[in-house]
N, C-alpha and C. Protein backbone atom coordinates (compact mmCIF):
# COMPACT_ATOMS: atom_id res chain seq x y z
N UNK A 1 0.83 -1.19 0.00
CA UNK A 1 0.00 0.00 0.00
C UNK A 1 0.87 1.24 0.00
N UNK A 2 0.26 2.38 -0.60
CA UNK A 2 0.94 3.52 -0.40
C UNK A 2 1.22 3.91 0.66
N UNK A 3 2.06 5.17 1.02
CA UNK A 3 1.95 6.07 2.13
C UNK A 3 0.93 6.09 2.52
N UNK A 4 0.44 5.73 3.93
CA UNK A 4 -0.78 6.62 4.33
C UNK A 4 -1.86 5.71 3.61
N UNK A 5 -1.96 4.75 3.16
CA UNK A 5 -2.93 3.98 2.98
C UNK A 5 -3.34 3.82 4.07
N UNK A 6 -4.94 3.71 3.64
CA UNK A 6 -5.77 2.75 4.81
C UNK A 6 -6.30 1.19 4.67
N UNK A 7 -6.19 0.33 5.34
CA UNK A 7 -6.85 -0.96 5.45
C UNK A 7 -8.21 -1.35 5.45
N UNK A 8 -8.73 -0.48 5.82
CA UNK A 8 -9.94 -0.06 6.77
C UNK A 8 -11.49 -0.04 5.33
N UNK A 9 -12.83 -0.17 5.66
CA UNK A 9 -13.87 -0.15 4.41
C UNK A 9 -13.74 0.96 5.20
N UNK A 10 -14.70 1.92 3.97
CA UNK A 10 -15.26 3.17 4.13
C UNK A 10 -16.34 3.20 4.18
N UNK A 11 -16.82 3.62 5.42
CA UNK A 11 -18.13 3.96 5.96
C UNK A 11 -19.31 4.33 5.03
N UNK A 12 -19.01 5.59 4.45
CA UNK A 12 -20.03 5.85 3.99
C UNK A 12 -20.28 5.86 2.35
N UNK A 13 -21.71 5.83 1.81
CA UNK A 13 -21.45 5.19 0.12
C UNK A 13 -20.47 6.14 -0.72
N UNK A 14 -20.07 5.76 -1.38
CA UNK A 14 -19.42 6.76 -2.91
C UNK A 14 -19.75 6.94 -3.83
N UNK A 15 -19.98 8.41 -4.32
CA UNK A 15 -20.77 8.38 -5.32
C UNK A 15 -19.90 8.68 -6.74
N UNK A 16 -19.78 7.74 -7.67
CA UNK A 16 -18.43 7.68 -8.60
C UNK A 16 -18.50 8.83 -9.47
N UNK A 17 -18.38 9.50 -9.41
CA UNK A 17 -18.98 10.97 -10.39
C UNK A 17 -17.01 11.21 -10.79
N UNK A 18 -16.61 12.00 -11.65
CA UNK A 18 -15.52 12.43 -12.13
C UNK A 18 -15.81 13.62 -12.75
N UNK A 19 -15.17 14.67 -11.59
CA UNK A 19 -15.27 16.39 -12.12
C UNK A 19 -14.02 17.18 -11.50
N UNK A 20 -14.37 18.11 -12.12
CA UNK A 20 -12.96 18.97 -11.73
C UNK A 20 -13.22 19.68 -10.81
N UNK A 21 -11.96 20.19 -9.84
CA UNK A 21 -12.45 20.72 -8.19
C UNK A 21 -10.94 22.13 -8.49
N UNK A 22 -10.92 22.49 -7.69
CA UNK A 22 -10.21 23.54 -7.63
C UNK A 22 -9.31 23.33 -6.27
N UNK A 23 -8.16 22.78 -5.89
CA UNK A 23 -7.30 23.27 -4.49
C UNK A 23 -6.82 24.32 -4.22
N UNK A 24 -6.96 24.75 -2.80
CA UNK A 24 -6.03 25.75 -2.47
C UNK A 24 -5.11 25.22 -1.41
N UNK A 25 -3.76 25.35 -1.53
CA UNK A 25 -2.83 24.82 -0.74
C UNK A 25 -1.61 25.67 -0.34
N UNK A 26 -1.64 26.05 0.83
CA UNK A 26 -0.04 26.92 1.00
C UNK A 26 -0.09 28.18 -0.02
N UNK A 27 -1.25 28.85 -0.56
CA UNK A 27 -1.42 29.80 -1.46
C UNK A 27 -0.90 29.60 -2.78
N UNK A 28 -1.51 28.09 -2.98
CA UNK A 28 -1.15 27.42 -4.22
C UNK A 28 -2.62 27.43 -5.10
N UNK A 29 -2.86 27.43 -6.28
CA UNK A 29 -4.01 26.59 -6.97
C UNK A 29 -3.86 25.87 -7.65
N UNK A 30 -4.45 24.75 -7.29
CA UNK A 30 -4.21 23.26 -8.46
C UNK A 30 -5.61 22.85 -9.19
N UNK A 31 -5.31 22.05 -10.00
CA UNK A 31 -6.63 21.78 -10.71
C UNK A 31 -6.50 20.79 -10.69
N UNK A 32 -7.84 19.83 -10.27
CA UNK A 32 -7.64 18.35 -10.16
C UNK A 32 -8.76 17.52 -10.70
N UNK A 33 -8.59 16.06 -10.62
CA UNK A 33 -10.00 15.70 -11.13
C UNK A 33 -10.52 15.08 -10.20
N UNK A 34 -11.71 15.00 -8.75
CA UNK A 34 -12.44 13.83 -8.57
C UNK A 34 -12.80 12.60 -9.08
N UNK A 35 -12.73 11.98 -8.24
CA UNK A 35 -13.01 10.39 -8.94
C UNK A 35 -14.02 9.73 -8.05
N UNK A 36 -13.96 10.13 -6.86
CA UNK A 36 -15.65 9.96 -5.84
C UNK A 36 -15.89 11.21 -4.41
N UNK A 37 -17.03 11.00 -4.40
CA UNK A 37 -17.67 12.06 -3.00
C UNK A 37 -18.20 11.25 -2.34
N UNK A 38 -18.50 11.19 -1.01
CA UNK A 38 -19.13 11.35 -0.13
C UNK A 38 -19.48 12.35 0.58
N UNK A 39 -20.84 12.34 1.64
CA UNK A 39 -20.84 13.23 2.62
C UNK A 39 -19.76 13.68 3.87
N UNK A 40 -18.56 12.34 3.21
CA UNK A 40 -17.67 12.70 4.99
C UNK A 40 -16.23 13.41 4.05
N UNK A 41 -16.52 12.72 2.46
CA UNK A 41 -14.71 12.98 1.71
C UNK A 41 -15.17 13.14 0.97
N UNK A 42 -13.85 13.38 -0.14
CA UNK A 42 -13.63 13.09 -1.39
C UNK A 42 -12.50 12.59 -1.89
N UNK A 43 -12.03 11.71 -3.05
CA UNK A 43 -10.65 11.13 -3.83
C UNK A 43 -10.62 12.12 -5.25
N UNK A 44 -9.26 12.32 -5.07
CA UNK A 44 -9.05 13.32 -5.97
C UNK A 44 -7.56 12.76 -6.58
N UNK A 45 -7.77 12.96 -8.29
CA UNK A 45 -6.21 12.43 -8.93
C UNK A 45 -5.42 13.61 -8.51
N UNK A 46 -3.89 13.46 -8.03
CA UNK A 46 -3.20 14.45 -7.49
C UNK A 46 -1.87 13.99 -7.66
N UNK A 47 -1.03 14.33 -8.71
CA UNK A 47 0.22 13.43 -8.81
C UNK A 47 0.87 14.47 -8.97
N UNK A 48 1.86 15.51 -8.25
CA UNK A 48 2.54 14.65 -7.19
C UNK A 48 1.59 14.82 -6.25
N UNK A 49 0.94 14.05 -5.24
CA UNK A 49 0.42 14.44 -3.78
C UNK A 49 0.76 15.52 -2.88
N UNK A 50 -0.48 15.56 -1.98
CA UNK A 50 -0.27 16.77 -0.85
C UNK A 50 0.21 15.57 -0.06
N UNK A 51 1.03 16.36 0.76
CA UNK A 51 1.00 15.33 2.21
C UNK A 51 0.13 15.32 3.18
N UNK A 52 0.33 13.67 3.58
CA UNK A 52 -0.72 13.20 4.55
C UNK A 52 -0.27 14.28 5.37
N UNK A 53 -1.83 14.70 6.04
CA UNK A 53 -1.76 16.03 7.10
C UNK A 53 -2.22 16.92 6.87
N UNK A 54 -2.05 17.57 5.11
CA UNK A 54 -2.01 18.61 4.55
C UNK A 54 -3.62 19.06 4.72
N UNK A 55 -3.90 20.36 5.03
CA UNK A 55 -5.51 21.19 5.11
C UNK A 55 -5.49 21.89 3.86
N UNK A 56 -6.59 21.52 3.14
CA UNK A 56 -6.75 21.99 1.37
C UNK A 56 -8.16 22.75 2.08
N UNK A 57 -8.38 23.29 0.48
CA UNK A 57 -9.57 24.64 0.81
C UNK A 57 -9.69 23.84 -0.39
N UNK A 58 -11.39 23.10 -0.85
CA UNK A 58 -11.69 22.77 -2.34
C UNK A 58 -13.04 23.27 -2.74
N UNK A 59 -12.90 23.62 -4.01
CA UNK A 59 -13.93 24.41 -4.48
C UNK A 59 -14.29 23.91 -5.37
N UNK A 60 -15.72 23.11 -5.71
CA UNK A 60 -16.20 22.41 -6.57
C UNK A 60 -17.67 22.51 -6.80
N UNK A 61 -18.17 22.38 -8.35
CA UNK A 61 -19.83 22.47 -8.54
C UNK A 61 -20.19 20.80 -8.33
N UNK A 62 -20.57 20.50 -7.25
CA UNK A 62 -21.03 18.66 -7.80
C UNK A 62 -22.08 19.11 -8.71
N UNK A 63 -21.42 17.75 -9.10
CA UNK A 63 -22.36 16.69 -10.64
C UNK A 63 -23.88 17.05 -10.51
N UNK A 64 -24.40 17.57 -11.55
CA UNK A 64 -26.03 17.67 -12.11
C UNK A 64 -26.21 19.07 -11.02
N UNK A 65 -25.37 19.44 -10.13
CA UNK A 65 -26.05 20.82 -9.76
C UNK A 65 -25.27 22.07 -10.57
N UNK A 66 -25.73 23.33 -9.92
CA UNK A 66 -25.62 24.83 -10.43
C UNK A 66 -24.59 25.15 -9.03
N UNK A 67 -24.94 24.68 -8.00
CA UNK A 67 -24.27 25.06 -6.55
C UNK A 67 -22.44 24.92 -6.36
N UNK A 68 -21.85 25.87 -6.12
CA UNK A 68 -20.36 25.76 -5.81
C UNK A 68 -20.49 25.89 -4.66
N UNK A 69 -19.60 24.85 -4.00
CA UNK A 69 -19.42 24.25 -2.93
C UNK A 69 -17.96 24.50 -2.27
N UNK A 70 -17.80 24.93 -1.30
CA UNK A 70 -16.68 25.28 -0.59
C UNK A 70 -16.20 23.95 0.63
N UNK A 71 -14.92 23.45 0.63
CA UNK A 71 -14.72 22.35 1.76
C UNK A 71 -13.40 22.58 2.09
N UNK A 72 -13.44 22.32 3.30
CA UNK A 72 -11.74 22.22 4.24
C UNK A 72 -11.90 21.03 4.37
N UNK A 73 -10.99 20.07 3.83
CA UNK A 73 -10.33 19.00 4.27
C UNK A 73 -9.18 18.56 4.44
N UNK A 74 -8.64 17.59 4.75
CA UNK A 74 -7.56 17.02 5.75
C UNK A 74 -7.01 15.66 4.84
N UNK A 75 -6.21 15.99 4.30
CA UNK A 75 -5.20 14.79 3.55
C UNK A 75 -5.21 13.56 4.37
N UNK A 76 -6.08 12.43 4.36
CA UNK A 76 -5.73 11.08 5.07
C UNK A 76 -4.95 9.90 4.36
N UNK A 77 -5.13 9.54 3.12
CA UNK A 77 -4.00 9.01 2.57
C UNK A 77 -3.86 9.08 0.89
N UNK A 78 -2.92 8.13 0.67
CA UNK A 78 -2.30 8.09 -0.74
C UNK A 78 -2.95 7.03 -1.30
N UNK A 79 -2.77 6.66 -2.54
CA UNK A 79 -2.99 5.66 -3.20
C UNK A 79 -2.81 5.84 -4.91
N UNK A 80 -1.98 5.06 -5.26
CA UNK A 80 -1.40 4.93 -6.77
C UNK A 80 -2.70 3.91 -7.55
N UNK A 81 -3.06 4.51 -8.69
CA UNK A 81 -4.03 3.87 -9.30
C UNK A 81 -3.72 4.21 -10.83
N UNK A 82 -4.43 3.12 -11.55
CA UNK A 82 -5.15 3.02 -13.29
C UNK A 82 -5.82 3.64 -13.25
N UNK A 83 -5.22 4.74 -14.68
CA UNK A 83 -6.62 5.33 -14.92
C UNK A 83 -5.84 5.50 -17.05
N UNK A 84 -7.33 5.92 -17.75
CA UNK A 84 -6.59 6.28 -19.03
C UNK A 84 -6.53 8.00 -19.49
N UNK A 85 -5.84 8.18 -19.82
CA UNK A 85 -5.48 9.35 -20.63
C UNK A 85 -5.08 9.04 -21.68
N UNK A 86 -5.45 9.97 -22.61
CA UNK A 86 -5.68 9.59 -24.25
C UNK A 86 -5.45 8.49 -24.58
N UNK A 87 -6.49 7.53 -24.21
CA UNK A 87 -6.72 6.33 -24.76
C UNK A 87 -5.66 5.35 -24.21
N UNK A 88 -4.65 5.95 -23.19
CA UNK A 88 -3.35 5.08 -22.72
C UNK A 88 -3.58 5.07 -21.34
N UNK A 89 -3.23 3.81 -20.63
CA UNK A 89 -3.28 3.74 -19.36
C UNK A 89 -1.94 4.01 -18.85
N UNK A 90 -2.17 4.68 -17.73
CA UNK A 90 -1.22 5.56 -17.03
C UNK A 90 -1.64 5.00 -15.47
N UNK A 91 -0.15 4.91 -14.51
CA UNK A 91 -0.32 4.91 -13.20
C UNK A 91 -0.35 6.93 -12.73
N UNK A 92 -1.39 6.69 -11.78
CA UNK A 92 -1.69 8.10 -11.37
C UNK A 92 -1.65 7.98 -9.21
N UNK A 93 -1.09 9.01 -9.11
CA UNK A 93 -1.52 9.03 -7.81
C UNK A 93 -2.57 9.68 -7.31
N UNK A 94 -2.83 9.70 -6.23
CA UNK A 94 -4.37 10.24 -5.77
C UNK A 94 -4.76 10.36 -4.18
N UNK A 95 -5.47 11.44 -3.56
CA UNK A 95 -5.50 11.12 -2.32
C UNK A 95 -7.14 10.91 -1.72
N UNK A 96 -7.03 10.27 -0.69
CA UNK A 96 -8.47 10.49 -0.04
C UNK A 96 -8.42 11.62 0.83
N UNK A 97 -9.38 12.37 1.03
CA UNK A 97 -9.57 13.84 1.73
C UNK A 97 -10.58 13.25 2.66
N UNK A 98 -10.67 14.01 3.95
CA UNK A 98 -11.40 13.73 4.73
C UNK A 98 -12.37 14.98 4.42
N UNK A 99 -13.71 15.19 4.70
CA UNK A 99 -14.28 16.81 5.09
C UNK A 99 -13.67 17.05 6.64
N UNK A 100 -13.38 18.82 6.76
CA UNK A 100 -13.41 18.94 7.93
C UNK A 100 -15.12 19.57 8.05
N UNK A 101 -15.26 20.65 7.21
CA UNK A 101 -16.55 21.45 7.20
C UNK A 101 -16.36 21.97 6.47
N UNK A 102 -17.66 22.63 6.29
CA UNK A 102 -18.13 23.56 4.90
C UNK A 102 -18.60 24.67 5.17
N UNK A 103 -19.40 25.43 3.89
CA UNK A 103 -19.48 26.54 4.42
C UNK A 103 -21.17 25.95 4.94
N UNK A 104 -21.51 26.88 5.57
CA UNK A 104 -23.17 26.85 6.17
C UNK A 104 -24.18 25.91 5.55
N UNK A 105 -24.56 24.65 6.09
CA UNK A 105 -26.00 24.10 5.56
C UNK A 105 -25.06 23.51 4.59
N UNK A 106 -23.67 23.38 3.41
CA UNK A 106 -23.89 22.67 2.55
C UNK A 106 -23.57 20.88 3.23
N UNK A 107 -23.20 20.33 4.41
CA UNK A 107 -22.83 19.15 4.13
C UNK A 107 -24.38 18.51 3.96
N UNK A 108 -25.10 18.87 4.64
CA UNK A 108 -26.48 17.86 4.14
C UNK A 108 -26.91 18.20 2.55
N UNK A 109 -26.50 19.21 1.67
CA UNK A 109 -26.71 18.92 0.64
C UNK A 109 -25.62 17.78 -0.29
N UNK A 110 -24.68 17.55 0.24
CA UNK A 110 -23.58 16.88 -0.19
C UNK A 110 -23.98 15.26 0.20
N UNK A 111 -24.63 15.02 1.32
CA UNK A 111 -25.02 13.97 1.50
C UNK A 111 -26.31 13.87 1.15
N UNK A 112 -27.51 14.35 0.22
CA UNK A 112 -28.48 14.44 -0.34
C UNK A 112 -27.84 14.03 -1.74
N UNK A 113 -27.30 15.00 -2.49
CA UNK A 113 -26.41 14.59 -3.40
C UNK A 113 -25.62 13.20 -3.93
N UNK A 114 -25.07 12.99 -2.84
CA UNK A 114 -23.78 11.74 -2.60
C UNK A 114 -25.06 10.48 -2.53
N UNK A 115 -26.23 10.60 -2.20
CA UNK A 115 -27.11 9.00 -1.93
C UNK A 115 -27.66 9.05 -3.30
């Protein structure tokens, strides 16, 4: 397993959607792609990685809405995965984010959303 892998199932469902989110890091901006949400996280392709630890600011419209969504989360681990780009498979790295919170009222739309 990677750095910072976990062993562990994940609690709550995932909803496999793939969109683009916006990081803010150390007064950085990155552009990334999601690959699932939940109401508690999200996995995001991120090669090179933040480090486990790291507090991101992410800014994203989920899938089928109009709503931009603001989240602080907390880098919990790594994980190297398949994925394709132009038609070629490529190893990519990627992290799971924990939520810390959001802005006002959105996590129950995120978990309305996410079921």
């Amino acid at each position: 397993m990677a750095n910072g892998s976990f062993p562990f199932r994940l609690r709550e469902p995932r909803s496999p959607f793939s969109f683009p989110v916006l990081v803010e890091y150390k007064d950085e901006l990155r552009r990334h792609l999601a690959r699932n949400i939940s109401s508690t996280g999200i996995y995001l392709d991120a090669d090179p990685p933040y480090p486990i630890g790291a507090i991101l600011r992410i800014v994203f419209t989920y899938p089928g809405s109009d709503v931009e969504l603001t989240a602080i989360g907390e880098v919990r681990h790594h994980e190297c995965h398949a994925t394709e780009i132009l038609g070629e498979s490529v190893e990519i790295m990627g992290v799971g984010i924990a939520f810390l919170r959001f802005e006002d009222g959105v996590v129950r739309s995120v978990q309305r959303l996410a079921s």
